[in-house]
C-alpha atoms as a PDB file:
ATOM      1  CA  UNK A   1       0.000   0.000   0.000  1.00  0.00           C
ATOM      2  CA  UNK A   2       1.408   3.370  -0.847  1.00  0.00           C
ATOM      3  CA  UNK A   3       1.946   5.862   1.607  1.00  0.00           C
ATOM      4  CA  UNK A   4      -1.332   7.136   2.789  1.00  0.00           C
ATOM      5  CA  UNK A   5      -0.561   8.758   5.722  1.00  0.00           C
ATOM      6  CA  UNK A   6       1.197  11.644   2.966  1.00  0.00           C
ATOM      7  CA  UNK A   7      -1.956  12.542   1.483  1.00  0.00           C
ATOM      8  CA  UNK A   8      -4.059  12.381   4.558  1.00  0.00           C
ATOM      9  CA  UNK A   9      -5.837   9.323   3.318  1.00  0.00           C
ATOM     10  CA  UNK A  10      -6.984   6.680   5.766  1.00  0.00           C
ATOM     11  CA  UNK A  11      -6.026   3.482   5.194  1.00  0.00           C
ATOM     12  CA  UNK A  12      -9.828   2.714   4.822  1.00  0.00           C
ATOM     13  CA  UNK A  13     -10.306   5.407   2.114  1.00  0.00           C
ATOM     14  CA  UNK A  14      -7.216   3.852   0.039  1.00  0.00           C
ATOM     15  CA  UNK A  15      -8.944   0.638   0.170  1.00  0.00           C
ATOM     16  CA  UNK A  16     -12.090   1.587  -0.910  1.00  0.00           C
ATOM     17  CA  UNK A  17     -10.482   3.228  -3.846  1.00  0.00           C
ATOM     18  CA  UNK A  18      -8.472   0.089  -4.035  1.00  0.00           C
ATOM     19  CA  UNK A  19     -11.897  -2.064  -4.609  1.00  0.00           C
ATOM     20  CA  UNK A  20     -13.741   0.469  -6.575  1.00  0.00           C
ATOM     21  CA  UNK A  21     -10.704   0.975  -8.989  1.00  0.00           C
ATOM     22  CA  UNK A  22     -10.934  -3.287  -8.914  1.00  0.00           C
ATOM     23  CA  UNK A  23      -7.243  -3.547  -7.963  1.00  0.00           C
ATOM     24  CA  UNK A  24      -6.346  -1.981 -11.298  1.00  0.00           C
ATOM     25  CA  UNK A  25      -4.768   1.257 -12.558  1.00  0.00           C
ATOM     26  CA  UNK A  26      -6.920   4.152 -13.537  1.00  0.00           C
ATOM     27  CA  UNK A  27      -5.079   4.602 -16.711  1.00  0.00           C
ATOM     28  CA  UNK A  28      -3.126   1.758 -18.242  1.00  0.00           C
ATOM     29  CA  UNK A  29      -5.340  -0.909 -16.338  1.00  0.00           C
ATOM     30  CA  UNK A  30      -2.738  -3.273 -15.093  1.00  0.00           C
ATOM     31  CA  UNK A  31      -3.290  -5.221 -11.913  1.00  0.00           C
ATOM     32  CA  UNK A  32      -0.785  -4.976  -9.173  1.00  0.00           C
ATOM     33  CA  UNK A  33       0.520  -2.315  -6.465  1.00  0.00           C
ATOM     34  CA  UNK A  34      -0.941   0.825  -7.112  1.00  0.00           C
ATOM     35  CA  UNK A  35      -0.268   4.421  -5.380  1.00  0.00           C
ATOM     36  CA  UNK A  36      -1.585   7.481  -4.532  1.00  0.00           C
ATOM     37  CA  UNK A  37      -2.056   9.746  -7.164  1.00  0.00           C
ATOM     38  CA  UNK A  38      -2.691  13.509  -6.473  1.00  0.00           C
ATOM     39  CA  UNK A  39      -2.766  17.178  -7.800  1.00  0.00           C
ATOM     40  CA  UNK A  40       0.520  18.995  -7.547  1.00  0.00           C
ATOM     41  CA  UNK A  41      -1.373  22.007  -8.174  1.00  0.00           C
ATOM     42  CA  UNK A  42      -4.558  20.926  -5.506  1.00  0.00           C
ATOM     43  CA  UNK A  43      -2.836  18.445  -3.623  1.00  0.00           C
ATOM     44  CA  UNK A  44      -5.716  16.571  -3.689  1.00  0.00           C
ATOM     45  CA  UNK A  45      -5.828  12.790  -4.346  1.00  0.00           C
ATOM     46  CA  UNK A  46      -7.541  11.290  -7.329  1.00  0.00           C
ATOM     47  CA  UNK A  47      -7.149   7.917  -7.553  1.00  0.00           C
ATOM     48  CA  UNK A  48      -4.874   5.138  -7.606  1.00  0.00           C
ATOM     49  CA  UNK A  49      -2.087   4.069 -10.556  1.00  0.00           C
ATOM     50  CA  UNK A  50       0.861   1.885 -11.134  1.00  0.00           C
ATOM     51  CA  UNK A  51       4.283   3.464 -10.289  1.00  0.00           C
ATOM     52  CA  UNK A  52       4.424   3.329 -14.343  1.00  0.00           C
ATOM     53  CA  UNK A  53       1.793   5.625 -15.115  1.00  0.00           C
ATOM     54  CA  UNK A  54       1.746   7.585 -11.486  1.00  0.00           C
ATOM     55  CA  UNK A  55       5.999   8.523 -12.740  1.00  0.00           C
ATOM     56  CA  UNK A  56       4.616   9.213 -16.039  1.00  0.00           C
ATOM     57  CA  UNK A  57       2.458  11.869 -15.130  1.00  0.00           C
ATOM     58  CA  UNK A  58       4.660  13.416 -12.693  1.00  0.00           C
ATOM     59  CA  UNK A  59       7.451  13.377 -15.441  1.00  0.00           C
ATOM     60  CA  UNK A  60       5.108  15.403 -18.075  1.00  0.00           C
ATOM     61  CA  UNK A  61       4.887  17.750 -14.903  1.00  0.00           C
ATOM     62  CA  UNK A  62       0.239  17.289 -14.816  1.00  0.00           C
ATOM     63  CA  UNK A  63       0.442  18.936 -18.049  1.00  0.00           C
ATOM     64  CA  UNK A  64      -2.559  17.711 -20.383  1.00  0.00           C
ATOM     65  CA  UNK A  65      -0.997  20.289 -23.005  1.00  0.00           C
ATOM     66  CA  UNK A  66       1.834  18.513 -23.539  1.00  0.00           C
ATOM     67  CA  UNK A  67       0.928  14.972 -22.483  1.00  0.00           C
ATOM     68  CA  UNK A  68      -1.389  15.521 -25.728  1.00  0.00           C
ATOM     69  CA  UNK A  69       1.311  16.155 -28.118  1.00  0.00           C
ATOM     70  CA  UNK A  70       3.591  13.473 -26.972  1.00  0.00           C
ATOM     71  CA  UNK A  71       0.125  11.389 -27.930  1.00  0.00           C
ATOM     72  CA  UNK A  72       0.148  12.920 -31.206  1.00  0.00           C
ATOM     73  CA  UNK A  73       4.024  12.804 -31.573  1.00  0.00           C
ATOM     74  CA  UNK A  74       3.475   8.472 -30.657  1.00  0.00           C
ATOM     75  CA  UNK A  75       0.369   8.042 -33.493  1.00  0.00           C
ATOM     76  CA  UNK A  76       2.180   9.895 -35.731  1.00  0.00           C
ATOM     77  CA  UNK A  77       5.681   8.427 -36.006  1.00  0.00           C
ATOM     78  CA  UNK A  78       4.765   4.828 -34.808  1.00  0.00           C
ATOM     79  CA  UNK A  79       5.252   2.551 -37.514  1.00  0.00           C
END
């Protein structure tokens, strides 16, 4: 379980997440250990991903701007 006690979630709240989000990752899906993720602009928690995706985010800094055009940069030079 990730740390909950950082984001002022109970371990009861992270659970419930847990079973709502049916142990899986909110945006790739896979099934394993899954962290907190939250707003570094809010600080408020959203919902549970893998370390994967949760880094992912945090590396394109929350930015839907530019996590857009690295989608369009993927679709159009994938072969």
């Amino acid at each position: 379980m990730s740390n909950h006690k950082k984001y002022n979630l109970s371990a009861e709240q992270y659970f419930y997440l847990f079973e709502i989000q049916k142990g899986r990752c909110a945006i790739c899906d896979r099934e394993g250990d899954l962290v907190i993720d939250h707003s570094h602009f809010t600080g408020e928690v959203r919902k549970l991903l893998c370390r994967q995706c949760n880094l992912a985010l945090g590396l394109f800094g929350d930015n839907p701007r530019v996590m857009r055009k690295a989608v369009h940069y993927i679709e159009d030079t994938d072969i």
